[in-house]
N, C-alpha and C. Protein backbone atom coordinates (compact mmCIF):
# COMPACT_ATOMS: atom_id res chain seq x y z
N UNK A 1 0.85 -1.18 0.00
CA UNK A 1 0.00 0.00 0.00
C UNK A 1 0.89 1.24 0.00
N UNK A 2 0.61 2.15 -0.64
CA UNK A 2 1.43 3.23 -0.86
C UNK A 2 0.72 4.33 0.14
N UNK A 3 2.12 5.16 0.57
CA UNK A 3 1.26 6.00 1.56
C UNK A 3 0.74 7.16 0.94
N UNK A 4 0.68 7.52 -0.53
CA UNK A 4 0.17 8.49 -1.25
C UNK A 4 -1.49 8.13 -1.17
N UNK A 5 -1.43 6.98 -1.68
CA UNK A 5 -2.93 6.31 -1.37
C UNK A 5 -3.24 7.12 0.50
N UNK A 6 -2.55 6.23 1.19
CA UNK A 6 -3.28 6.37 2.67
C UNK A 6 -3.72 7.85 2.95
N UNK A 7 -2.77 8.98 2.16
CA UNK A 7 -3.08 10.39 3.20
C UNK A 7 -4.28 10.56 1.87
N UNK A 8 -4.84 10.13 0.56
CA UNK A 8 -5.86 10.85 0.29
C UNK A 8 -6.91 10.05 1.43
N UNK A 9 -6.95 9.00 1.82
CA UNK A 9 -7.80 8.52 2.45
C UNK A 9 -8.52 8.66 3.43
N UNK A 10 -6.77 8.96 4.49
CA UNK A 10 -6.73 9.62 6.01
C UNK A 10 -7.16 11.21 6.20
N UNK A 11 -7.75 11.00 7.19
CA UNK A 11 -8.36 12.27 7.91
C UNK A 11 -7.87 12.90 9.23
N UNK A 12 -7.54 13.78 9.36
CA UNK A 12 -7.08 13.69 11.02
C UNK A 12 -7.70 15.12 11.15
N UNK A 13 -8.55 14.37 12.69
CA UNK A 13 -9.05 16.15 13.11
C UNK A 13 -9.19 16.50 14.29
N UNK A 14 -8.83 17.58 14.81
CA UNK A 14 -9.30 17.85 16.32
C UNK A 14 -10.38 17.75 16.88
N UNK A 15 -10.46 16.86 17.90
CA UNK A 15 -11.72 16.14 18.55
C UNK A 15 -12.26 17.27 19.48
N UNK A 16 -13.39 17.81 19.16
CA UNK A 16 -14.16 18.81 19.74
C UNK A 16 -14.57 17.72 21.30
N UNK A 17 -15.03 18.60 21.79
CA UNK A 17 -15.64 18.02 22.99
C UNK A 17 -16.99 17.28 22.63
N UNK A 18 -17.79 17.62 21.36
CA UNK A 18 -19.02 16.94 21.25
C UNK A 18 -18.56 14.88 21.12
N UNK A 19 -16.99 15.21 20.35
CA UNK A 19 -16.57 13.94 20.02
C UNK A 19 -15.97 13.03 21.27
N UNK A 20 -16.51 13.41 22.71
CA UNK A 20 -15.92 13.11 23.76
C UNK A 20 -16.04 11.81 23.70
N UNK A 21 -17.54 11.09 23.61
CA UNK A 21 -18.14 9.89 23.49
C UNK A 21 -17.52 8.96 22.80
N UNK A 22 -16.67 9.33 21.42
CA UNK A 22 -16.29 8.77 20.38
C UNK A 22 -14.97 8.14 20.96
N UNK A 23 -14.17 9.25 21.43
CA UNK A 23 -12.94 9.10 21.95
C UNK A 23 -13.08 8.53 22.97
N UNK A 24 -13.99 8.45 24.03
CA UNK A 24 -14.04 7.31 24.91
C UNK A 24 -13.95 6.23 24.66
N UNK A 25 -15.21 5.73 23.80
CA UNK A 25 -15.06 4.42 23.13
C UNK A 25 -13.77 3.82 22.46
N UNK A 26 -13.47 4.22 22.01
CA UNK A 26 -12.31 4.23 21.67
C UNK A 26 -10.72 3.84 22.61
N UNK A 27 -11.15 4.94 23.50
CA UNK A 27 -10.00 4.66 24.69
C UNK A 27 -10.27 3.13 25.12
N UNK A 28 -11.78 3.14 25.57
CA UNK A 28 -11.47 1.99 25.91
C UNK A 28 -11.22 0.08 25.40
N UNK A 29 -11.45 0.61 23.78
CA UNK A 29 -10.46 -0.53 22.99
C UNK A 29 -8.94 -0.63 22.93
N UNK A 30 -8.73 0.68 23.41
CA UNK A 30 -7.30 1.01 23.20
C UNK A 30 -6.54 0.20 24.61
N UNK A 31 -7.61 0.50 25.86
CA UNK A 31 -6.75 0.10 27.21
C UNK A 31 -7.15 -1.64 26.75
N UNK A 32 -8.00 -1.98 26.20
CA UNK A 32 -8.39 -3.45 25.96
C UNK A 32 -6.59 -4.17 25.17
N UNK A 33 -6.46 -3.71 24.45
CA UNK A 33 -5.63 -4.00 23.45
C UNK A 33 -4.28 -3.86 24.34
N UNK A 34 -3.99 -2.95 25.21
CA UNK A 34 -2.89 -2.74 25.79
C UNK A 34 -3.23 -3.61 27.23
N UNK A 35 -4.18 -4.06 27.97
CA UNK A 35 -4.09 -4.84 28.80
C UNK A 35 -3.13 -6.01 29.14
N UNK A 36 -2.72 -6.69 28.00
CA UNK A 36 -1.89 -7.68 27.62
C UNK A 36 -0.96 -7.26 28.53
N UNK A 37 -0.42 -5.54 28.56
CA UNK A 37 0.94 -5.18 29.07
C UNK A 37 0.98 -4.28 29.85
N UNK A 38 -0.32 -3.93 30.52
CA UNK A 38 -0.69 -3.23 31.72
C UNK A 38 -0.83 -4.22 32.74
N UNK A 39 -1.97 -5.06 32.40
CA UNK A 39 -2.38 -6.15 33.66
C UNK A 39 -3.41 -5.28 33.77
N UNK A 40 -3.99 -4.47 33.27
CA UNK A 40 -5.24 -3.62 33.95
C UNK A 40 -6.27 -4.04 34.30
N UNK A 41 -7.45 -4.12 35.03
CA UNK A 41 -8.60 -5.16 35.04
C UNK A 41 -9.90 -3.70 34.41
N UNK A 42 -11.10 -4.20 33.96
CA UNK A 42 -12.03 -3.56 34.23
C UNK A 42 -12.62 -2.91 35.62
N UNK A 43 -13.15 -1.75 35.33
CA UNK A 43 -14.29 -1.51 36.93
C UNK A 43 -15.65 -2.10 37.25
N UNK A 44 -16.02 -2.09 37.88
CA UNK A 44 -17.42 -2.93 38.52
C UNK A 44 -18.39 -2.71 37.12
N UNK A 45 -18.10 -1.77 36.25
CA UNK A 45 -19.03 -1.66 35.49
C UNK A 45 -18.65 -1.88 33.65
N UNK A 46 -17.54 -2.92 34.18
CA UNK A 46 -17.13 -3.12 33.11
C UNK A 46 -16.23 -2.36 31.92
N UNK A 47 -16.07 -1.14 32.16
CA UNK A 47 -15.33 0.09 31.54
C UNK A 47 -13.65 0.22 32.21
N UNK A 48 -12.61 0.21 31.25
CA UNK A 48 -11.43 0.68 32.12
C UNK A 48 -11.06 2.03 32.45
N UNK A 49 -11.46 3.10 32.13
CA UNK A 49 -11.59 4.24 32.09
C UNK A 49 -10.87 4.96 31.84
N UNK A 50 -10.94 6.72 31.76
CA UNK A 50 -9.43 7.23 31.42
C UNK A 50 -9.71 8.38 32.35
N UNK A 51 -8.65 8.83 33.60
CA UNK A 51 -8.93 9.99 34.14
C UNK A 51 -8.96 10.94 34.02
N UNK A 52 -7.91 11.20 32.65
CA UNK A 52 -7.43 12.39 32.33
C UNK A 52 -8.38 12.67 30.65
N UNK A 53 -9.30 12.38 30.50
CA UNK A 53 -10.14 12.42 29.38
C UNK A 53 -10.83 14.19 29.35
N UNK A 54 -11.09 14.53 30.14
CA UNK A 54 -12.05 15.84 30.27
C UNK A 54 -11.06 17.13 30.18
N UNK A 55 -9.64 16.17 30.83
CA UNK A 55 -9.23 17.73 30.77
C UNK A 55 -8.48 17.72 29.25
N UNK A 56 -8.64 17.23 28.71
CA UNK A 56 -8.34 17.71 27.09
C UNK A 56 -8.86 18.80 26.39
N UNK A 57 -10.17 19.43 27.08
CA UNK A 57 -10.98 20.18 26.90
C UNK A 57 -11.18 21.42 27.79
N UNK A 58 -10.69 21.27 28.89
CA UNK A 58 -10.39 22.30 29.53
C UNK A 58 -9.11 22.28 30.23
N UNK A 59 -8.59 22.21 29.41
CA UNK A 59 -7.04 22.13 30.20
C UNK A 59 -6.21 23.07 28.79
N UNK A 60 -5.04 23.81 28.79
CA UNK A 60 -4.54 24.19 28.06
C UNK A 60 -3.40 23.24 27.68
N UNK A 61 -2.64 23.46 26.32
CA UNK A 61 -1.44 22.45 26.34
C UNK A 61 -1.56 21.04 26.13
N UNK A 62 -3.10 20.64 26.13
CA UNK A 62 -3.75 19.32 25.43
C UNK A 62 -4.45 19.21 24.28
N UNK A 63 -4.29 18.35 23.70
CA UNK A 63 -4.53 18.09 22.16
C UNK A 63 -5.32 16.81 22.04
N UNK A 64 -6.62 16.91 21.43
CA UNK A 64 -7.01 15.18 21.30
C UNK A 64 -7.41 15.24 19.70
N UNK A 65 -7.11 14.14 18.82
CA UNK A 65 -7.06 13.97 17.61
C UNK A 65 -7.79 12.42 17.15
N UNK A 66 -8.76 12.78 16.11
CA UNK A 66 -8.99 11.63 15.73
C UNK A 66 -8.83 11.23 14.61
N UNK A 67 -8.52 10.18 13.73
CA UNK A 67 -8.23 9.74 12.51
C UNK A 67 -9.43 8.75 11.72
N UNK A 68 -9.53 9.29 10.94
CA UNK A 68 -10.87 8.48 10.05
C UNK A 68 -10.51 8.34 8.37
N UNK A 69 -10.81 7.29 8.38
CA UNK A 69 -10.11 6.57 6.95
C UNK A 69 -10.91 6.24 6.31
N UNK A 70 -10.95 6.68 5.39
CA UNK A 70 -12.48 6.55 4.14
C UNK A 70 -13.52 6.88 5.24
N UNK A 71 -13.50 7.81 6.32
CA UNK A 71 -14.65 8.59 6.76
C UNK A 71 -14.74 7.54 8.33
N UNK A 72 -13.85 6.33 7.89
CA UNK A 72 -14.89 5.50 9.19
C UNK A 72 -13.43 5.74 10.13
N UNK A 73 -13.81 5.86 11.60
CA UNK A 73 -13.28 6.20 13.10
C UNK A 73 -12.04 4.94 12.77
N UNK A 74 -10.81 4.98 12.73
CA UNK A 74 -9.30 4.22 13.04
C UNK A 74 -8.50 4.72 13.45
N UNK A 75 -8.66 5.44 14.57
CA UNK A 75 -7.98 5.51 15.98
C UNK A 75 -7.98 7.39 15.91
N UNK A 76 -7.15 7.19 17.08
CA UNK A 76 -7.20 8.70 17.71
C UNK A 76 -5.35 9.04 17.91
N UNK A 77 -5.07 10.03 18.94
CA UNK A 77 -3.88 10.36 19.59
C UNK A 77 -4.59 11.96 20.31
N UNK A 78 -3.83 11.46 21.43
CA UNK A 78 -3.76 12.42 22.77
C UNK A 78 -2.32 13.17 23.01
N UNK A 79 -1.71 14.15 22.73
CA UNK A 79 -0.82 14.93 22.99
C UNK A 79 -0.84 15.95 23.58
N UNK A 80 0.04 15.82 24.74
CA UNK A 80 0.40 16.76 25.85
C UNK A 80 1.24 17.74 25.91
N UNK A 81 1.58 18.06 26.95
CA UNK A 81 3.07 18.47 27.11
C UNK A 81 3.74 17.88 28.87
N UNK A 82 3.18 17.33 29.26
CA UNK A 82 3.23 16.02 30.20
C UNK A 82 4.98 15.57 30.13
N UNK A 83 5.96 15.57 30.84
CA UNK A 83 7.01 14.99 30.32
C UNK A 83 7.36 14.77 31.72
N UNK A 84 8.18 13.04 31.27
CA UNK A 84 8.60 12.42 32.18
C UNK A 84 10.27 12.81 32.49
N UNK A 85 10.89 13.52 31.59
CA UNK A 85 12.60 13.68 31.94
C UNK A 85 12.38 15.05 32.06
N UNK A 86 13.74 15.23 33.19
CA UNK A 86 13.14 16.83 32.91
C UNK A 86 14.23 17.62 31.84
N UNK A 87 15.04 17.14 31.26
CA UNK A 87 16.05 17.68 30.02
C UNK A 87 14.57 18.00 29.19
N UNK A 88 13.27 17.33 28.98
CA UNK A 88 12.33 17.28 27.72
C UNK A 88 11.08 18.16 28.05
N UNK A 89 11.74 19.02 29.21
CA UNK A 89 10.76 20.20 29.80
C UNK A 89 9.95 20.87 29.18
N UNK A 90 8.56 21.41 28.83
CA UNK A 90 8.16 22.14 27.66
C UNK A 90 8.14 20.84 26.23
N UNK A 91 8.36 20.10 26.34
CA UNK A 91 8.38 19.07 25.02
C UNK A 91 6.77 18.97 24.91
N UNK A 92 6.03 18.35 23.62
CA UNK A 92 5.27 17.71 23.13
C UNK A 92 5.29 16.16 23.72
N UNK A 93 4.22 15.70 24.45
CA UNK A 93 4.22 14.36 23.85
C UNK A 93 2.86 13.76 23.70
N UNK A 94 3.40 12.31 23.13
CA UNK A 94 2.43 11.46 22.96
C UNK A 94 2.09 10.93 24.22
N UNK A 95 0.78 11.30 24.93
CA UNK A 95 0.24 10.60 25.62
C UNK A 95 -0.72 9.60 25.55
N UNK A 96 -1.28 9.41 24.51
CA UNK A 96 -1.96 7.95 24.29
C UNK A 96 -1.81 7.74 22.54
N UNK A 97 -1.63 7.00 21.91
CA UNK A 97 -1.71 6.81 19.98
C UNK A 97 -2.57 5.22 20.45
N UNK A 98 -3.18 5.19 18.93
CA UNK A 98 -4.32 4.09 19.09
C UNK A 98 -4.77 3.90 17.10
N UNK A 99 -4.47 2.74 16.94
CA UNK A 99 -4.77 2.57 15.40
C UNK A 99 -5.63 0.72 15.70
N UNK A 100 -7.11 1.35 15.31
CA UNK A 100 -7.80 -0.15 15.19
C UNK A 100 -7.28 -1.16 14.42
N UNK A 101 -7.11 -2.33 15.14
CA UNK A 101 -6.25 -3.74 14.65
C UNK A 101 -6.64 -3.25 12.40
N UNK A 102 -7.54 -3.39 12.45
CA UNK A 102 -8.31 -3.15 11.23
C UNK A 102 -7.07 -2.35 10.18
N UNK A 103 -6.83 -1.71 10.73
CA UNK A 103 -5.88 -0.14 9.63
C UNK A 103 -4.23 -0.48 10.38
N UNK A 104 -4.16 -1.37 11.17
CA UNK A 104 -2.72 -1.56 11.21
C UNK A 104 -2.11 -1.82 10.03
N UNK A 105 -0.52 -2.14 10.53
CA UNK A 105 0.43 -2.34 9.34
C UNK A 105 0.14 -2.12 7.66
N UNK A 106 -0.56 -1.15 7.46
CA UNK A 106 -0.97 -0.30 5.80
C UNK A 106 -0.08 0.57 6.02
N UNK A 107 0.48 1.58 6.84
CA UNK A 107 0.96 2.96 7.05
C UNK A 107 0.11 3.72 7.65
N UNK A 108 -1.47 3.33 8.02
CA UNK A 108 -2.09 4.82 8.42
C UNK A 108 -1.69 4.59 9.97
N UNK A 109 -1.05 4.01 10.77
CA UNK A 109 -0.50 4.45 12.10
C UNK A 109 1.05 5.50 11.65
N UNK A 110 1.39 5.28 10.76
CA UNK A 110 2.29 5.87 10.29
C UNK A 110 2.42 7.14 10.09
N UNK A 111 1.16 7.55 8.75
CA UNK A 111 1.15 8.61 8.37
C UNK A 111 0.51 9.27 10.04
N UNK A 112 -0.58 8.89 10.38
CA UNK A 112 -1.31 9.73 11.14
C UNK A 112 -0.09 10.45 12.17
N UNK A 113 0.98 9.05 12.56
CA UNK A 113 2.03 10.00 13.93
C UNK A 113 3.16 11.32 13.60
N UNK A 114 3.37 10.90 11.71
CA UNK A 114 3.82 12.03 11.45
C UNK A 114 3.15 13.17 11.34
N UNK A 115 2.09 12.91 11.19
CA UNK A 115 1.01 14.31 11.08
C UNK A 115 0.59 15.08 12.33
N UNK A 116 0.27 14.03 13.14
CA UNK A 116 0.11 14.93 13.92
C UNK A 116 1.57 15.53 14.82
N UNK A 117 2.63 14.93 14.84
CA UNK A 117 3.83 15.21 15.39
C UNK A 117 4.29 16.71 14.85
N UNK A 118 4.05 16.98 13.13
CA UNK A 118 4.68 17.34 12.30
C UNK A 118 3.65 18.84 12.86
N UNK A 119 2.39 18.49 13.54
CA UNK A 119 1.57 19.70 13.76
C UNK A 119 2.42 20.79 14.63
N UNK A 120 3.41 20.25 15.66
CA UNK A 120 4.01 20.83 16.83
C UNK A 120 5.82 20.85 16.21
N UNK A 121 6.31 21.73 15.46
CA UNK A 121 7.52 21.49 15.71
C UNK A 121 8.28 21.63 17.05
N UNK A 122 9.19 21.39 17.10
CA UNK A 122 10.04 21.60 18.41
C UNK A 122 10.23 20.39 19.51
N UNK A 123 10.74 20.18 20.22
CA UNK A 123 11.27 19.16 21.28
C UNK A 123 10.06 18.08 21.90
N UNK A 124 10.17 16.67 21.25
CA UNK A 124 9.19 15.82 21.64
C UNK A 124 9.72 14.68 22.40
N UNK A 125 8.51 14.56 23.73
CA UNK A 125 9.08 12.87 24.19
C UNK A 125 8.05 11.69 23.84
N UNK A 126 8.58 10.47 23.60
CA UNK A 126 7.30 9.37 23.79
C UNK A 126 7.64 8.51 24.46
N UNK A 127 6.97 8.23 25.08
CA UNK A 127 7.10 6.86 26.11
C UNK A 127 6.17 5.27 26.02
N UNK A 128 7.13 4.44 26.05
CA UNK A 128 6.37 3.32 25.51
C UNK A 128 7.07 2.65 26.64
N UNK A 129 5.64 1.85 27.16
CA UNK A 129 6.11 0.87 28.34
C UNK A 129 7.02 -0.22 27.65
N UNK A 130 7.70 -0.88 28.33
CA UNK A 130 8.79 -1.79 28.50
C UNK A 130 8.61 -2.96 27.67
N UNK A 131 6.70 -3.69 27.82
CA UNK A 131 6.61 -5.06 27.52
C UNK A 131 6.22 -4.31 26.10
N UNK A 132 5.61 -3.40 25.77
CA UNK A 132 5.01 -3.26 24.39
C UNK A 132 6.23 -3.04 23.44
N UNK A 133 6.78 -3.72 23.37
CA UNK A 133 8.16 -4.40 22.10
C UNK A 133 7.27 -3.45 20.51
N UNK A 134 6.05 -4.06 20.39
CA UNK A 134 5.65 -3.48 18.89
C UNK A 134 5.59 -1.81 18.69
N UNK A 135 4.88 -1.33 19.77
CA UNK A 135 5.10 0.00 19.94
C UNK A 135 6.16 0.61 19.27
N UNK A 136 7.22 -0.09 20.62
CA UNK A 136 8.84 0.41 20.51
C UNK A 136 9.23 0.52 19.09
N UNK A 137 9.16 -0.48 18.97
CA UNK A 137 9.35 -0.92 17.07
C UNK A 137 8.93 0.37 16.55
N UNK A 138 7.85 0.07 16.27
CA UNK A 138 6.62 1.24 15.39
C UNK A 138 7.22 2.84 15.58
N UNK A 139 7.46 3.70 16.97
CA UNK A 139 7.97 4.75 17.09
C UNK A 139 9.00 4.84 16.99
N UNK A 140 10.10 4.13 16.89
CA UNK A 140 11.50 3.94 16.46
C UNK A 140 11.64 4.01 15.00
N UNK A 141 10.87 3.10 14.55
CA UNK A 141 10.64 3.68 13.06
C UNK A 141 10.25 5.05 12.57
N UNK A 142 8.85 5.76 12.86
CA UNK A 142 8.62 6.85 12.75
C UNK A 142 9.35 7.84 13.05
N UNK A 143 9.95 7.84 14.49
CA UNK A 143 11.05 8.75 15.09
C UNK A 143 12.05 8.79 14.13
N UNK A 144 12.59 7.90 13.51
CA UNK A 144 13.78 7.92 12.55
C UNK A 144 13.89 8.47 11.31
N UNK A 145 12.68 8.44 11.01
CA UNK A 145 12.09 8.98 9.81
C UNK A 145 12.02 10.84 10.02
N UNK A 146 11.37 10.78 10.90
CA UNK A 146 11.04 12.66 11.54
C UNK A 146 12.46 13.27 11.90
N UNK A 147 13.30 12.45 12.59
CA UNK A 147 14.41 13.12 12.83
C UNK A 147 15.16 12.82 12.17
N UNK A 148 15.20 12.70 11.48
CA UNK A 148 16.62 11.79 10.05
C UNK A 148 17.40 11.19 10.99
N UNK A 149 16.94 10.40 12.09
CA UNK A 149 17.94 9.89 12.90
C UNK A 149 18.29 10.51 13.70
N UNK A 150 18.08 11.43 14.26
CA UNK A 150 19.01 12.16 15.30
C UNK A 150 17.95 12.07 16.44
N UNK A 151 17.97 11.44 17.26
CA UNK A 151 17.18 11.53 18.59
C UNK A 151 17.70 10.40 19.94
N UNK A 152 17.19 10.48 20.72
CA UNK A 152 17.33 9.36 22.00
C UNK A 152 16.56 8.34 22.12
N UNK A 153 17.09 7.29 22.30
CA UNK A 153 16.43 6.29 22.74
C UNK A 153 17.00 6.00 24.35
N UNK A 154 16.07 5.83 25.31
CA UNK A 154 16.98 5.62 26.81
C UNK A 154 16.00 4.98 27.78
N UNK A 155 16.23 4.35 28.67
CA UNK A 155 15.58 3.84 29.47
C UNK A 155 15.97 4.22 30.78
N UNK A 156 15.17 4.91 31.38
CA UNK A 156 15.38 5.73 32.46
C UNK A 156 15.33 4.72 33.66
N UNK A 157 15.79 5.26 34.72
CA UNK A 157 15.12 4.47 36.03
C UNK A 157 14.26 3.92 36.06
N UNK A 158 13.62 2.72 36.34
CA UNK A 158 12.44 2.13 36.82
C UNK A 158 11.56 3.22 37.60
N UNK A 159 11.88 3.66 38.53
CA UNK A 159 10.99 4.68 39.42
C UNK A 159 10.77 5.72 38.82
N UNK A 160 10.98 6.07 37.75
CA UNK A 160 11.04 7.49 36.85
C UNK A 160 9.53 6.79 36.02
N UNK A 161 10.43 6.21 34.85
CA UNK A 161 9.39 5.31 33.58
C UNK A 161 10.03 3.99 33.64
N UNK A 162 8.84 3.41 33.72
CA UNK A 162 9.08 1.79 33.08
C UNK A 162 9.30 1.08 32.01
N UNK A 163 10.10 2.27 31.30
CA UNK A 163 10.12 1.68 29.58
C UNK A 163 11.29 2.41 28.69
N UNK A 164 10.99 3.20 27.70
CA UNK A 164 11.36 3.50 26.46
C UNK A 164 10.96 4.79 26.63
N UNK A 165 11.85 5.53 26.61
CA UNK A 165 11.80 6.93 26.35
C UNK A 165 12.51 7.52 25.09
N UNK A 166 11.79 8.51 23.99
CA UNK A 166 12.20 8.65 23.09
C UNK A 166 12.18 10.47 23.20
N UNK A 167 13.04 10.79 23.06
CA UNK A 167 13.50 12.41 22.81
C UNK A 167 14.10 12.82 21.65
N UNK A 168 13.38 14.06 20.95
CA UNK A 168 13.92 14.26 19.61
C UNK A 168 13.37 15.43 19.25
N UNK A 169 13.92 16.14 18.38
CA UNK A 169 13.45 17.55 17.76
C UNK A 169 12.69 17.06 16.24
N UNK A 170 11.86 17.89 16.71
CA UNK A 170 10.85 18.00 14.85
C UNK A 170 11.07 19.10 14.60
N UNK A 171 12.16 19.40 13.89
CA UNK A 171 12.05 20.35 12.26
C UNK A 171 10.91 20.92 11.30
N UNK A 172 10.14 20.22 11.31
CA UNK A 172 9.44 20.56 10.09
C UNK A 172 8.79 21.28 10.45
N UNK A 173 8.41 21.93 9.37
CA UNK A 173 7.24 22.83 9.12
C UNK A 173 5.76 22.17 9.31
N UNK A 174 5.19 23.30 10.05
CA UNK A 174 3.53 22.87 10.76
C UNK A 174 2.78 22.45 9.77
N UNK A 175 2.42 20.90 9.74
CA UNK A 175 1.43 20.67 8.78
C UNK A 175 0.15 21.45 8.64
N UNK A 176 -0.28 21.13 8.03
CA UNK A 176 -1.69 21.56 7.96
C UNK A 176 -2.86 20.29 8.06
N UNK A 177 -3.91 19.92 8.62
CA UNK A 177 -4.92 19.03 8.12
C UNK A 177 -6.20 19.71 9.08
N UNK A 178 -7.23 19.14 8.79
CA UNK A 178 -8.81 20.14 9.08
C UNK A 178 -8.66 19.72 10.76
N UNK A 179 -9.23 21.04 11.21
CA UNK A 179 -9.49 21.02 12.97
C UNK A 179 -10.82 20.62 12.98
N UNK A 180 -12.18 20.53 12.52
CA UNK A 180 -13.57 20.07 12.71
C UNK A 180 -13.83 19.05 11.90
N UNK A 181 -14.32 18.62 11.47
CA UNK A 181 -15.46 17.67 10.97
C UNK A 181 -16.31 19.12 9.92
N UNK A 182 -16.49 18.48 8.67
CA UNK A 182 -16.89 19.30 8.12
C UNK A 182 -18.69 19.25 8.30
N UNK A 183 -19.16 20.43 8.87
CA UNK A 183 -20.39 20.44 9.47
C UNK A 183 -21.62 20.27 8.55
């Protein structure tokens, strides 16, 4: 699949608050899928939940994004400025990415992380827990691509992060793609 194909396809847009519902649902396929390497359980009501969901919307410095491919919902991303080192102070990051099993390995987890990455130039971290090996993979790739190579890979203290920390500068120039849903 060519990724010329994927970006006429792909959509990426800023998730208004009406799209709260959407992005819930969502989250919680996302914590389903990552359970494997959380250990997380459900709550009494069956939902794993997300705490930090609302303040995307009233919080400054948060970003929630959703991606729709030929129109239909294949995943989202949550970006912060949340950072776990403090050298990556003021950085961008990825606080949650999510591509339905469905639209994996085509490129649209691909295109979508450069796009929206490519939205924020300047100093980014991502963090990928320890057991999620594919992740690691997947943003190691992308990261390499965005930074022509030039970035960190490091594994901090256990008591810090439990994983993969990735630090790197984005260069590029601010993409462009639609902030609404065309009404």
């Amino acid at each position: 699949m060519k990724l010329v194909w994927i970006m006429e396809d792909l959509r990426i847009i800023e998730a208004k608050e009406s799209h709260k519902e959407i992005l819930q649902r969502l989250l919680e396929l996302y914590q389903y899928d990552l359970s494997v390497v959380t250990d997380d359980d459900v709550d009494q009501f069956g939902l794993y939940g997300y705490s930090y969901l609302d303040c995307y919307w009233v919080e400054e410095k948060r970003y929630p994004y959703l991606f729709l491919f030929r129109e239909a919902f294949a995943g989202f991303a949550l970006v912060n400025k949340v950072n776990w080192l403090p050298e990556n102070d003021g950085a961008h990051s990825i606080a949650e990415f999510f591509v339905l099993k469905k639209y994996r390995r085509q490129g649209v987890g691909t295109v979508a992380a450069q796009c929206v990455i490519n939205r924020f130039p300047g100093k980014w971290e991502i963090r990928i827990l320890r057991e999620n090996q594919s992740a690691i993979q997947f943003w190691r790739q992308v990261i390499t691509k965005l930074a022509s190579g030039r970035f960190l890979e490091r594994i901090p203290d256990p008591h810090l992060w439990r994983g993969t920390v990735f630090s790197f500068k984005n260069r590029s120039v601010k993409s462009s793609f639609p902030k609404e849903f065309a009404e």
